[in-house]
PDB file of N, CA and C in Angstrom:
ATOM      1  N   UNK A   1       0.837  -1.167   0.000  1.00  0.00           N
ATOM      2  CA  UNK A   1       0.000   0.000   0.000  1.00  0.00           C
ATOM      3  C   UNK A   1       0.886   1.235   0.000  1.00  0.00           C
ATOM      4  N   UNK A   2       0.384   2.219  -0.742  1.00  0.00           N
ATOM      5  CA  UNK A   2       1.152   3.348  -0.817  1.00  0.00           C
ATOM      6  C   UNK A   2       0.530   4.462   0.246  1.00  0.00           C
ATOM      7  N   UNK A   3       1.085   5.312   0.938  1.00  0.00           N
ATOM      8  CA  UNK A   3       0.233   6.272   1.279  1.00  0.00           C
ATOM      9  C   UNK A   3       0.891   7.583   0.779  1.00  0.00           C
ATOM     10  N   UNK A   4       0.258   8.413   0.403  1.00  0.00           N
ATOM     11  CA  UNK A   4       0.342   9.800  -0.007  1.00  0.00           C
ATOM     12  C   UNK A   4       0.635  11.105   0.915  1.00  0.00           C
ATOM     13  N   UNK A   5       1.446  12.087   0.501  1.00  0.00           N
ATOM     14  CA  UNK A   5       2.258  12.886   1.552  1.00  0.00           C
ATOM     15  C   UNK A   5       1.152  13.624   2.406  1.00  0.00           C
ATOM     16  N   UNK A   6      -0.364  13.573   2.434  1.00  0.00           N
ATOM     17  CA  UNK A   6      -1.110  14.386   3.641  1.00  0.00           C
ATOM     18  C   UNK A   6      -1.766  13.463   3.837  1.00  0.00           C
ATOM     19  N   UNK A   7      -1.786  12.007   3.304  1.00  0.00           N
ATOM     20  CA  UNK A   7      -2.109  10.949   4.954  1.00  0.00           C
ATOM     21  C   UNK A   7      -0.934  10.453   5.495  1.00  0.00           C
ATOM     22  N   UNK A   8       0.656  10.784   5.491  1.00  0.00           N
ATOM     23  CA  UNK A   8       1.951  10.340   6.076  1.00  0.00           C
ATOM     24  C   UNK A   8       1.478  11.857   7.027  1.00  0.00           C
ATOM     25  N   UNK A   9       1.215  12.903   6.645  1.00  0.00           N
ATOM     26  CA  UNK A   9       1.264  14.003   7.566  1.00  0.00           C
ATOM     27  C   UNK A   9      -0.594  13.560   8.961  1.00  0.00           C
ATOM     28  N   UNK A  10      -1.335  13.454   8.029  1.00  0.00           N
ATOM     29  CA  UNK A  10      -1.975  13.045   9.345  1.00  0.00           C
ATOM     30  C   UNK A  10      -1.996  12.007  10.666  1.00  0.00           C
ATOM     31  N   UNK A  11      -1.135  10.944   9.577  1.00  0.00           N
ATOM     32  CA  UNK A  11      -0.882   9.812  10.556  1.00  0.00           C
ATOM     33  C   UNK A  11       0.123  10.266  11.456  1.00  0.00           C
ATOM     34  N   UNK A  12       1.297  11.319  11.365  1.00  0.00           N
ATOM     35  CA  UNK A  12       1.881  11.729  11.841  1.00  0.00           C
ATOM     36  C   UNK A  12       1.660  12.527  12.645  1.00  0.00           C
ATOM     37  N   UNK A  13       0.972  13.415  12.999  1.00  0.00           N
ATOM     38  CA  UNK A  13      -0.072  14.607  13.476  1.00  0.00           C
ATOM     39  C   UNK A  13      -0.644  13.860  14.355  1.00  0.00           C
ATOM     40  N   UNK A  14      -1.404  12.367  14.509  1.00  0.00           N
ATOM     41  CA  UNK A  14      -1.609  11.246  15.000  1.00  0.00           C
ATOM     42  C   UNK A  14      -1.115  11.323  16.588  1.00  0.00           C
ATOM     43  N   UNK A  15       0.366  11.252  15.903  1.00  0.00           N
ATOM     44  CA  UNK A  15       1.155  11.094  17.178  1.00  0.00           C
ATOM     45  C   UNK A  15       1.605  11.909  18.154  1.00  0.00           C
ATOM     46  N   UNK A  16       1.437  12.910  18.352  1.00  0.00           N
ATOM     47  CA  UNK A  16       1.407  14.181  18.850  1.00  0.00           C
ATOM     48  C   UNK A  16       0.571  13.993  20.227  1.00  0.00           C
ATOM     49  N   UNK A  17       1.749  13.978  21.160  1.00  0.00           N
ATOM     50  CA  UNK A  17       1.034  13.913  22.839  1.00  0.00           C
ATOM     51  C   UNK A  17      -0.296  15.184  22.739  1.00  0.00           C
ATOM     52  N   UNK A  18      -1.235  14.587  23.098  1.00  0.00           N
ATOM     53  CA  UNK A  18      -2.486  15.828  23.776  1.00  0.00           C
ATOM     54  C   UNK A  18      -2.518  15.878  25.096  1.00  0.00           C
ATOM     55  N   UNK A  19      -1.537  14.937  26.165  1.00  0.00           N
ATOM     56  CA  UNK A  19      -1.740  15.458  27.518  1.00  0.00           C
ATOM     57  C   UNK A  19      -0.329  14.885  28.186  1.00  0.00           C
ATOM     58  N   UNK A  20       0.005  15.318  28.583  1.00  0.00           N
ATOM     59  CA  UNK A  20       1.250  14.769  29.815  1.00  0.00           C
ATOM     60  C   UNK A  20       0.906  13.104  29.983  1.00  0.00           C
ATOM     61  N   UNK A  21      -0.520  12.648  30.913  1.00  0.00           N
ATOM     62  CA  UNK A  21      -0.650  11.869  30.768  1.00  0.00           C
ATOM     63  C   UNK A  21      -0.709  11.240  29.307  1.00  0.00           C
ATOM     64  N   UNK A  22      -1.177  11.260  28.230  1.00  0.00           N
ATOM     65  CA  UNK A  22      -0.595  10.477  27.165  1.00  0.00           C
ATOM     66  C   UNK A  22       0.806  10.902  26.689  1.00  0.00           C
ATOM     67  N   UNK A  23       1.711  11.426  26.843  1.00  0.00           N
ATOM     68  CA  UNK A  23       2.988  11.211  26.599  1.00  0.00           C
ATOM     69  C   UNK A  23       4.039  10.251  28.090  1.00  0.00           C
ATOM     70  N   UNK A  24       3.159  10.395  28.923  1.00  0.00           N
ATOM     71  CA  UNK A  24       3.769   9.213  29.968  1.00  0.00           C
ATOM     72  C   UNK A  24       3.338   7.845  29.361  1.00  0.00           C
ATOM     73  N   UNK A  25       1.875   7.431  28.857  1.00  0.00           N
ATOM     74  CA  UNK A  25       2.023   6.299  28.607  1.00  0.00           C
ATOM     75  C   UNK A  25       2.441   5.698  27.272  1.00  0.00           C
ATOM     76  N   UNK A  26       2.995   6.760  26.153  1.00  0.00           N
ATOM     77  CA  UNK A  26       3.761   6.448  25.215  1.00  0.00           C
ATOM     78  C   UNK A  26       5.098   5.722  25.470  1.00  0.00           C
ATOM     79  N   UNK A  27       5.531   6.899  26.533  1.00  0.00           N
ATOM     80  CA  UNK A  27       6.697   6.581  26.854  1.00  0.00           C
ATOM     81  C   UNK A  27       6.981   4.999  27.508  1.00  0.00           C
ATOM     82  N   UNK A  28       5.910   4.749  28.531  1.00  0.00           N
ATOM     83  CA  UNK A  28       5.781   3.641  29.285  1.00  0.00           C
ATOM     84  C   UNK A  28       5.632   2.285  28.105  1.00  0.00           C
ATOM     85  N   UNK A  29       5.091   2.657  27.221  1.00  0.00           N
ATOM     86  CA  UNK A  29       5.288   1.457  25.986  1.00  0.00           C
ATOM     87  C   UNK A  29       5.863   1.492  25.150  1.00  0.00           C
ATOM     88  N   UNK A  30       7.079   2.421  24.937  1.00  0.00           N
ATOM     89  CA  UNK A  30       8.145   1.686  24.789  1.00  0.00           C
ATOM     90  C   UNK A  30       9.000   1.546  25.190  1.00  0.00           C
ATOM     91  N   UNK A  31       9.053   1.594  26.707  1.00  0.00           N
ATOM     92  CA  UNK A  31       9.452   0.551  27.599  1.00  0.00           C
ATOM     93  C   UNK A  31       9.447  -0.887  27.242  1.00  0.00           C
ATOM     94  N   UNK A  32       8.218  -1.357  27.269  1.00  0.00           N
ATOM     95  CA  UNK A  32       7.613  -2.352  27.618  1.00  0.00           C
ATOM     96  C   UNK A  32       7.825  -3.379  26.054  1.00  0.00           C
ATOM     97  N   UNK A  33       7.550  -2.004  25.448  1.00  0.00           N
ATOM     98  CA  UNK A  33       8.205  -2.968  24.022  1.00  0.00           C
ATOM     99  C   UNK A  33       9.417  -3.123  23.619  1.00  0.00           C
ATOM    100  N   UNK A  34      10.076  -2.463  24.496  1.00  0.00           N
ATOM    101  CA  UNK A  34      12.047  -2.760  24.369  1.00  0.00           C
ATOM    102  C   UNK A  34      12.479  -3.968  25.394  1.00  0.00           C
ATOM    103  N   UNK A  35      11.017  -4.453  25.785  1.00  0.00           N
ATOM    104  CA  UNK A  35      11.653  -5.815  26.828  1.00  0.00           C
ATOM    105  C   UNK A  35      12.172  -5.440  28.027  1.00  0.00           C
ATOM    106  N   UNK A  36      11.825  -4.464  28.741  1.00  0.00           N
ATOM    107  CA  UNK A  36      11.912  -3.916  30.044  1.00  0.00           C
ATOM    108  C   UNK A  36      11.427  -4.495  30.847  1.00  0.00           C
ATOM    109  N   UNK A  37      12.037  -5.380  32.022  1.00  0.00           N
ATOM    110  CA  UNK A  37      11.300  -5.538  33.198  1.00  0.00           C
ATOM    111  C   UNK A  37      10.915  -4.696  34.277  1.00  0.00           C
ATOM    112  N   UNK A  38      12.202  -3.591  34.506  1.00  0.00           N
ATOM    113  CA  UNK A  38      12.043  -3.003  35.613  1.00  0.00           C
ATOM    114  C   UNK A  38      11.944  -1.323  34.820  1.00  0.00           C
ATOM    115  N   UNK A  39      11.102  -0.655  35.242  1.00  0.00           N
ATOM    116  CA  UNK A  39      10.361   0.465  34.723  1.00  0.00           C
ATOM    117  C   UNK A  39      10.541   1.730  35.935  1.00  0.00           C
ATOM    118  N   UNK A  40      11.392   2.893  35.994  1.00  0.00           N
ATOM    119  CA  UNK A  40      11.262   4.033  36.801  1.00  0.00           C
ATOM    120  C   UNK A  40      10.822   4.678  36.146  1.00  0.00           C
ATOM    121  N   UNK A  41       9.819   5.597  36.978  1.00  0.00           N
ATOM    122  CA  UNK A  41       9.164   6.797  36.467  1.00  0.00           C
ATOM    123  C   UNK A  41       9.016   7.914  37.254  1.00  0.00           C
ATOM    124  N   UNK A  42      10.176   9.011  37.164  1.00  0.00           N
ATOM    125  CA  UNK A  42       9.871  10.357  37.537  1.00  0.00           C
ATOM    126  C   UNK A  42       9.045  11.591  37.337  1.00  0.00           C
ATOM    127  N   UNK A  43       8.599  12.264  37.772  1.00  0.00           N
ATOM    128  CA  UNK A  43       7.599  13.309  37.565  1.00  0.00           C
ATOM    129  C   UNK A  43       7.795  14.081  38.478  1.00  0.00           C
ATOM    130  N   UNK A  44       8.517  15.571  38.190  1.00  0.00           N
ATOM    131  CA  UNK A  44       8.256  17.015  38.654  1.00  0.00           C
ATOM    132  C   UNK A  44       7.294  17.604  38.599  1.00  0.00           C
ATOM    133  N   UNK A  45       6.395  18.578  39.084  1.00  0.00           N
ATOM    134  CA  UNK A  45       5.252  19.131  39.155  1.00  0.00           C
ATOM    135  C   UNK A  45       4.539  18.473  38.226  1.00  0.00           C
ATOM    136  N   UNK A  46       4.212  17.081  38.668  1.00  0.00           N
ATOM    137  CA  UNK A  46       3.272  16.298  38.087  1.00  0.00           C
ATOM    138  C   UNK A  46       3.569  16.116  36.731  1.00  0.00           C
ATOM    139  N   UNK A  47       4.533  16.306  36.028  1.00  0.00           N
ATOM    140  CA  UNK A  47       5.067  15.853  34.683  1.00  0.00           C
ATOM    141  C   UNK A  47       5.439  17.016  33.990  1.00  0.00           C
ATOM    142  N   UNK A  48       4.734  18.257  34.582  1.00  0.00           N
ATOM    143  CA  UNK A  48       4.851  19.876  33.419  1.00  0.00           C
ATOM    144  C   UNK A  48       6.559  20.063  33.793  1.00  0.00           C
ATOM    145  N   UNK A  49       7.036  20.049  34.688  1.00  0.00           N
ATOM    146  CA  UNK A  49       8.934  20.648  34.692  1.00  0.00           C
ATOM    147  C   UNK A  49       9.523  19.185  34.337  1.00  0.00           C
ATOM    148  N   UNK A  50       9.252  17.921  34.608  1.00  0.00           N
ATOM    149  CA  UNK A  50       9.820  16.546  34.438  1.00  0.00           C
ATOM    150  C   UNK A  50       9.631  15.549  34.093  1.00  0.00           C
ATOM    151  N   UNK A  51       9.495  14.437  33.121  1.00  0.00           N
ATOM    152  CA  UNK A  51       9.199  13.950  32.911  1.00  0.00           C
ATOM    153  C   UNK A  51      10.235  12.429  32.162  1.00  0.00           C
ATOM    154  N   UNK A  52      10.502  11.614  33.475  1.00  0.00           N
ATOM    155  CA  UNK A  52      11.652  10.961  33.125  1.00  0.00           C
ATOM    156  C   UNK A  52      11.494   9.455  33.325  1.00  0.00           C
ATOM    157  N   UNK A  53      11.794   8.529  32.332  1.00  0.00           N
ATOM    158  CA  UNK A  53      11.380   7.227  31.894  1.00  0.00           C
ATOM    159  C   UNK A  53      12.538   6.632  31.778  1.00  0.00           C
ATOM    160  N   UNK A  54      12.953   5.259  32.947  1.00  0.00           N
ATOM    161  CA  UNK A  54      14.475   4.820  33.311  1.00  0.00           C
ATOM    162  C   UNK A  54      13.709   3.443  32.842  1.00  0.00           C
ATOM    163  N   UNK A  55      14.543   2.426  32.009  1.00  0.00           N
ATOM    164  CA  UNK A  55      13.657   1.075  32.068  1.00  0.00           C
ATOM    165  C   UNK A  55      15.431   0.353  31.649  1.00  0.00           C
ATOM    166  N   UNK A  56      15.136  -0.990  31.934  1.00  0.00           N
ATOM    167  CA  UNK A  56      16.080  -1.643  31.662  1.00  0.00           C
ATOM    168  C   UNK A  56      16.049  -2.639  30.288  1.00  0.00           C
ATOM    169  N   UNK A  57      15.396  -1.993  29.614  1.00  0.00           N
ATOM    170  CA  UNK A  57      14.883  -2.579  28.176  1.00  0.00           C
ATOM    171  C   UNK A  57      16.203  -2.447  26.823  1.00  0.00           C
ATOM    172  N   UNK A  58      15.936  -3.186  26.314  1.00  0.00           N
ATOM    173  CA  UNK A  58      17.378  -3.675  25.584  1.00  0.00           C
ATOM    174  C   UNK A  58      17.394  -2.188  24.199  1.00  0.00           C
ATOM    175  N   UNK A  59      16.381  -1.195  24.270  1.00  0.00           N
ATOM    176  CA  UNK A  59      16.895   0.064  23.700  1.00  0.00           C
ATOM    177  C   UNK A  59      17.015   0.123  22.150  1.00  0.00           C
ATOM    178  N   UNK A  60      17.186   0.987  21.556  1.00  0.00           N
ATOM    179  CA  UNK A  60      17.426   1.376  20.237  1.00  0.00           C
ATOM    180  C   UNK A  60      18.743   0.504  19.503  1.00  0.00           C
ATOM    181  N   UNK A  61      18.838  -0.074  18.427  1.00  0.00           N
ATOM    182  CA  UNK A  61      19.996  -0.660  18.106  1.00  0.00           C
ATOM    183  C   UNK A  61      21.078   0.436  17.284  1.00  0.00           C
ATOM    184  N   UNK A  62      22.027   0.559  17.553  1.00  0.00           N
ATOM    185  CA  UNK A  62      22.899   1.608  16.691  1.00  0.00           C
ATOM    186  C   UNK A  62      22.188   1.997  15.598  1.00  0.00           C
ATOM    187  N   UNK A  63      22.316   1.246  14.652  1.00  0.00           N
ATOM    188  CA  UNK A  63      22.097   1.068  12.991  1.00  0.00           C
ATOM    189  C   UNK A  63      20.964   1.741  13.190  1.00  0.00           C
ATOM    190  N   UNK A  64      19.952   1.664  13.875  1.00  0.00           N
ATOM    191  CA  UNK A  64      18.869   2.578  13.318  1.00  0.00           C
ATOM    192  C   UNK A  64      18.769   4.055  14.025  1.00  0.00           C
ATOM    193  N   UNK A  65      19.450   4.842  14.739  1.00  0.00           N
ATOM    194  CA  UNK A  65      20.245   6.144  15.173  1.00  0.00           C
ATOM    195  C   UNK A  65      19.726   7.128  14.059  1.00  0.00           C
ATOM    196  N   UNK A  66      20.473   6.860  12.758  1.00  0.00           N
ATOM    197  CA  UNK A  66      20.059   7.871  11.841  1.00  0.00           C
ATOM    198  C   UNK A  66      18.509   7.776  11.944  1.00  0.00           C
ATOM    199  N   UNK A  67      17.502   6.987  11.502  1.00  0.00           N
ATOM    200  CA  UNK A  67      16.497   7.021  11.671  1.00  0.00           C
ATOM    201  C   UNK A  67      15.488   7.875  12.393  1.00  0.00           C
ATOM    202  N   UNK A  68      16.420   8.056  13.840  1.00  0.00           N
ATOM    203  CA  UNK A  68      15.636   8.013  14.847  1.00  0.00           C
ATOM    204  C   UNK A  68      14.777  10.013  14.476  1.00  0.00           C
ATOM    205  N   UNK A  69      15.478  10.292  14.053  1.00  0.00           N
ATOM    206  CA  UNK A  69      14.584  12.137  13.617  1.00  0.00           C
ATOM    207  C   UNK A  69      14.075  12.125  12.111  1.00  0.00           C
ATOM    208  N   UNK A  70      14.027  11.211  11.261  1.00  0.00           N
ATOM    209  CA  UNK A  70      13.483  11.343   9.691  1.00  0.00           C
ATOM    210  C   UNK A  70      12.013  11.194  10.034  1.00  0.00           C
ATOM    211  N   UNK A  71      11.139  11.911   9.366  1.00  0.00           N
ATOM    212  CA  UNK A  71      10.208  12.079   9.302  1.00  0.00           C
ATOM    213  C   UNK A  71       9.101  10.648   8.992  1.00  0.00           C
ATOM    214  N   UNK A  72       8.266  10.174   9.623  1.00  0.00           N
ATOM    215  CA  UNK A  72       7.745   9.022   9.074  1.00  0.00           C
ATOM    216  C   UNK A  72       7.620   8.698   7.471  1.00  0.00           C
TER     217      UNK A  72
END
């Protein structure tokens, strides 16, 4: 399937936290999908000054680095 450059932009637009709480539980899955057992989660004034996600999950592999800022 092909998709076309303003449904790559809506699906993208998609992803765009609408609340603290949904950018904590983004974050929390991919945790969970990097194979994390053990999961810390910090929060400064309830997430608005901090918002910090420690997991012991096996992480990004080099090779895909460049990737990680190209646009979907």
């Amino acid at each position: 399937m092909t998709i076309g450059g303003e449904a790559v932009y809506k699906i993208c637009s998609g992803q765009d936290a609408l609340s603290l709480a949904v950018a904590l539980k983004e974050l929390l899955e991919n945790s969970l999908d990097s194979g994390a057992s053990v999961v810390d989660i910090r929060l400064r004034e309830c997430g608005s000054e901090l918002m910090e996600v420690v997991d012991n999950g096996i992480g990004i592999h080099p090779n895909n680095f460049e990737a990680l800022a190209l646009m979907h």
